[in-house]
Protein backbone atom coordinates (compact mmCIF):
# COMPACT_ATOMS: atom_id res chain seq x y z
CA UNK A 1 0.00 0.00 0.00
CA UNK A 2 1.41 3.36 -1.34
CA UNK A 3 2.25 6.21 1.12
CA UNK A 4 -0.38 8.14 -1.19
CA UNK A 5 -3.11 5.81 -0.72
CA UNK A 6 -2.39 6.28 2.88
CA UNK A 7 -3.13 10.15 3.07
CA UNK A 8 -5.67 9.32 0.63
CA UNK A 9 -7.69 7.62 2.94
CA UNK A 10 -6.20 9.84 6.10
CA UNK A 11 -7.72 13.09 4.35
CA UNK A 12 -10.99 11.38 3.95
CA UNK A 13 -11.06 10.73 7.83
CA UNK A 14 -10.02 14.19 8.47
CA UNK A 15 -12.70 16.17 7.07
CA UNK A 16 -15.15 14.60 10.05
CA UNK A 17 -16.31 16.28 12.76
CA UNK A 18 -17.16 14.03 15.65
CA UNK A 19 -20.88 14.14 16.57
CA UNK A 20 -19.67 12.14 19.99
CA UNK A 21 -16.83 11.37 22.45
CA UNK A 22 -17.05 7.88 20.68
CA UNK A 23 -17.24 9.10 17.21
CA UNK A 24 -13.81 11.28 18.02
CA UNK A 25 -12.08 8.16 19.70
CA UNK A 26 -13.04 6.40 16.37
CA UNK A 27 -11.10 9.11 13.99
CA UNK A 28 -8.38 9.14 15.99
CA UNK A 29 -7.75 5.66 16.19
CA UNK A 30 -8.21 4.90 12.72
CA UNK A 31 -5.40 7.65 11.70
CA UNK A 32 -3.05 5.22 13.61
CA UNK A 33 -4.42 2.47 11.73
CA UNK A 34 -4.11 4.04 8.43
CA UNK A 35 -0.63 5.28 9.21
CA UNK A 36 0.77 1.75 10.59
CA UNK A 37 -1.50 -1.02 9.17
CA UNK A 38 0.42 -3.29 6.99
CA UNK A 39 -3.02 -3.46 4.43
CA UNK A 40 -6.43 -1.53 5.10
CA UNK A 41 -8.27 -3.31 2.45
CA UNK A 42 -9.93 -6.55 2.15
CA UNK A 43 -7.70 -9.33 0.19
CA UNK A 44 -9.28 -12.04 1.31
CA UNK A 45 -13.54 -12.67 2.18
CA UNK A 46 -14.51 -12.87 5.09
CA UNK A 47 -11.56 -11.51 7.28
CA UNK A 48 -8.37 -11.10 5.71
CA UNK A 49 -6.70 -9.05 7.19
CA UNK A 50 -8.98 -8.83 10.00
CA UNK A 51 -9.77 -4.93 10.38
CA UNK A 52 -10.55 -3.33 6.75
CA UNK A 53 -11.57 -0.30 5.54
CA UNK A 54 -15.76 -0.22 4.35
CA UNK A 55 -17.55 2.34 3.12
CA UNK A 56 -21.25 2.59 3.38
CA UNK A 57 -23.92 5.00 2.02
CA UNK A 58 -27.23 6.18 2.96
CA UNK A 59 -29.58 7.02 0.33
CA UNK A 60 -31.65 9.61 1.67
CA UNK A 61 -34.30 11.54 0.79
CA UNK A 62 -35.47 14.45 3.50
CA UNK A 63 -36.70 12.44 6.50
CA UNK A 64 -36.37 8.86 4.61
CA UNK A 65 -33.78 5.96 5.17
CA UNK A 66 -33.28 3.62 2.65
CA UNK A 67 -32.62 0.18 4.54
CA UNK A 68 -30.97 -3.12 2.98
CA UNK A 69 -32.13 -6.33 4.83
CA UNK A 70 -28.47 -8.17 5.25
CA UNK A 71 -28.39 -12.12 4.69
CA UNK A 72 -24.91 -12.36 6.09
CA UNK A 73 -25.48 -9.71 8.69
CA UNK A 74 -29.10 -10.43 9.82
CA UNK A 75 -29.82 -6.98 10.33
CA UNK A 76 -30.74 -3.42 8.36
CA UNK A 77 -28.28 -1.71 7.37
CA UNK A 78 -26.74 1.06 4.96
CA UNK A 79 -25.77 0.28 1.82
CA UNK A 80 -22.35 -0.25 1.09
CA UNK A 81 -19.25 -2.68 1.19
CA UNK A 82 -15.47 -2.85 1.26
CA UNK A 83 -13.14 -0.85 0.01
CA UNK A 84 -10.83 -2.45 -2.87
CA UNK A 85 -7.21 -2.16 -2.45
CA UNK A 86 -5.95 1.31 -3.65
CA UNK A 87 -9.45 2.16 -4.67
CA UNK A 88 -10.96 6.10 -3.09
CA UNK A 89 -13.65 4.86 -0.61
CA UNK A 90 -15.84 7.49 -2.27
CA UNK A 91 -14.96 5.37 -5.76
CA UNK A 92 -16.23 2.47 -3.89
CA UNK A 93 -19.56 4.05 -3.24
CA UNK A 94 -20.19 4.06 -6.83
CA UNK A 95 -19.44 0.77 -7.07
CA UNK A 96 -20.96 -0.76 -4.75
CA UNK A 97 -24.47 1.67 -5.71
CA UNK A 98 -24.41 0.07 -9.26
CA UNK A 99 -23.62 -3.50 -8.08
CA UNK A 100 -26.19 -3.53 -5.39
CA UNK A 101 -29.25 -1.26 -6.10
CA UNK A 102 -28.22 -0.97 -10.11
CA UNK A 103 -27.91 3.12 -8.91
CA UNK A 104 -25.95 4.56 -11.92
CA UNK A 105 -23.73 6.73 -10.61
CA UNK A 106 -25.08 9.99 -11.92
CA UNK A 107 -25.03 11.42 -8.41
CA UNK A 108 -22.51 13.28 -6.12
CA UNK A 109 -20.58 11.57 -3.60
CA UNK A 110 -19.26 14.19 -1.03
CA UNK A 111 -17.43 14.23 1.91
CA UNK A 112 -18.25 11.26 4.13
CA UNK A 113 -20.45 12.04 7.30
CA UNK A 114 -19.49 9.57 10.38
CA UNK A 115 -16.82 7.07 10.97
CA UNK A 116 -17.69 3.66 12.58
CA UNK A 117 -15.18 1.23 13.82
CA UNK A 118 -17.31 -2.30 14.78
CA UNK A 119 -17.11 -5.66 14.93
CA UNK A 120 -19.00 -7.37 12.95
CA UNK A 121 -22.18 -9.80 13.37
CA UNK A 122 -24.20 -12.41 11.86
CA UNK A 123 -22.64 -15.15 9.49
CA UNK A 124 -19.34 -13.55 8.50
CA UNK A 125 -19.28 -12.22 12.37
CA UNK A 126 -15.70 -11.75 13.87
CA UNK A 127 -13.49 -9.30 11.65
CA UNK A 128 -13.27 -5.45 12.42
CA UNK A 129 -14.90 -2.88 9.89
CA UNK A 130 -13.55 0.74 9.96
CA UNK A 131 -16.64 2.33 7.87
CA UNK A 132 -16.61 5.74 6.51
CA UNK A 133 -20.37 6.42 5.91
CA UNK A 134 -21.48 8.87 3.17
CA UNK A 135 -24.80 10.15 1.86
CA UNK A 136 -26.74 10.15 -1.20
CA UNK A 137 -29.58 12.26 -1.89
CA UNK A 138 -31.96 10.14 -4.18
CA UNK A 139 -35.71 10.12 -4.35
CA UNK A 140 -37.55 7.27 -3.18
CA UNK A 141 -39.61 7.02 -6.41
CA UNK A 142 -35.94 6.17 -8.22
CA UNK A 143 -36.08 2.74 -9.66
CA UNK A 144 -34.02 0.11 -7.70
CA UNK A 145 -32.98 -2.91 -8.36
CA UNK A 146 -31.52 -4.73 -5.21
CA UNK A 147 -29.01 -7.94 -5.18
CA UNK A 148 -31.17 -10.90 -4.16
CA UNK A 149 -27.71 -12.55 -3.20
CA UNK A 150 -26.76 -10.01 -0.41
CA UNK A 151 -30.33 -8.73 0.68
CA UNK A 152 -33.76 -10.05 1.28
CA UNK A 153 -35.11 -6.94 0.73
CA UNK A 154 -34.76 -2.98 0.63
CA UNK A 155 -37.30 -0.50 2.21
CA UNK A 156 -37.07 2.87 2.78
CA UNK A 157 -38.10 4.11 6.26
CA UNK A 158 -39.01 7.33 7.97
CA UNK A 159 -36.04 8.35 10.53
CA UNK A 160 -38.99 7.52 13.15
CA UNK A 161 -39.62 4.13 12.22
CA UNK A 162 -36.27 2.37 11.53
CA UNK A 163 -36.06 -1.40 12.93
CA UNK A 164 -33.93 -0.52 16.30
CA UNK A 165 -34.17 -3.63 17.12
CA UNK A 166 -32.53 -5.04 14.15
CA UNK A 167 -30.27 -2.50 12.80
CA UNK A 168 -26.93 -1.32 12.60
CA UNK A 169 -26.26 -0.46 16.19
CA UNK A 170 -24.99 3.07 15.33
CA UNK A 171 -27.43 4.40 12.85
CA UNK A 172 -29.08 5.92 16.04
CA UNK A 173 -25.64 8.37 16.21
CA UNK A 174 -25.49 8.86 12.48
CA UNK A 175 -29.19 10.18 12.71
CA UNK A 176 -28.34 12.03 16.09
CA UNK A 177 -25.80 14.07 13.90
CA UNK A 178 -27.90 14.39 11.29
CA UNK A 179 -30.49 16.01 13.65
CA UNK A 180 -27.49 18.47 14.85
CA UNK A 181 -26.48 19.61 11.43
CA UNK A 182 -29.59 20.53 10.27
């Protein structure tokens, strides 16, 4: 991994501003990773190496969430997946937008929103993802098509009615700064 790709992926982390205590423990500790990690990228599925750089997206549209019902993860979550080696995370949102909704990328990717450092649950449980989360606006009357193979279904929801009880555990804070910034 180039010394460019690292600052890459360093001034991507930089631009956030920490909605949380958490959130700012998160950044900081995933600078040292990018810095010192042998490989931030996923070479191997499920867990090689074991922490890896994702990037997920919400598509949003005012007070509306779109949702992806995770076979692997058993729970709701963003949209996204795993950065590539040497690809931009932001390039990765494209991809992944096209290969799981069939979204063609006619749409602007900005700056990415939160930073999330888990571990990970369901089927492919056990690895570490350090996810950069970014937003799309799209309507929700924009055609989707969703990969049966990942997801048993998509649905947007109103910020008030997402599954809590079967979601990504820190949606909650990526709404919370949503709710601040606006």
């Amino acid at each position: 991994m180039s010394a460019d790709y690292r600052e890459l992926v360093r001034a991507e982390i930089a631009c956030l501003a920490p909605v949380d205590d958490l959130e700012a423990a998160d950044i900081a500790s995933s600078m040292r990773w990018v810095a010192e990690a042998d490989e931030i990228c996923r070479r191997r599925k499920p867990d090689v190496p074991n922490k890896h750089l994702v990037s997920y997206f919400l598509l949003r549209d005012g007070d509306y969430l779109l949702l992806v019902d995770h076979i692997n993860a058993e729970l709701w979550l963003p949209t996204g997946g795993h950065v590539e080696p040497d690809e931009h995370p932001r390039d990765a949102v494209h991809r992944e937008a096209l290969e799981e909704l069939g979204l063609l990328p006619d749409y602007d990717v900005g700056a990415p929103v939160f930073l999330t450092v888990t571990q990970t649950v369901g089927k492919t449980s056990g690895h570490t993802d350090v996810s950069l989360w970014y937003v799309i606006e799209v309507s929700r009357e924009r055609e989707l098509t969703y990969d049966s193979s990942e997801f048993h279904s998509i649905r947007w929801f109103h910020k008030t009615c997402i599954p809590r009880d079967r979601c990504e555990p820190n949606l909650e804070r990526v709404l919370k700064k949503f709710s601040l910034a606006a």
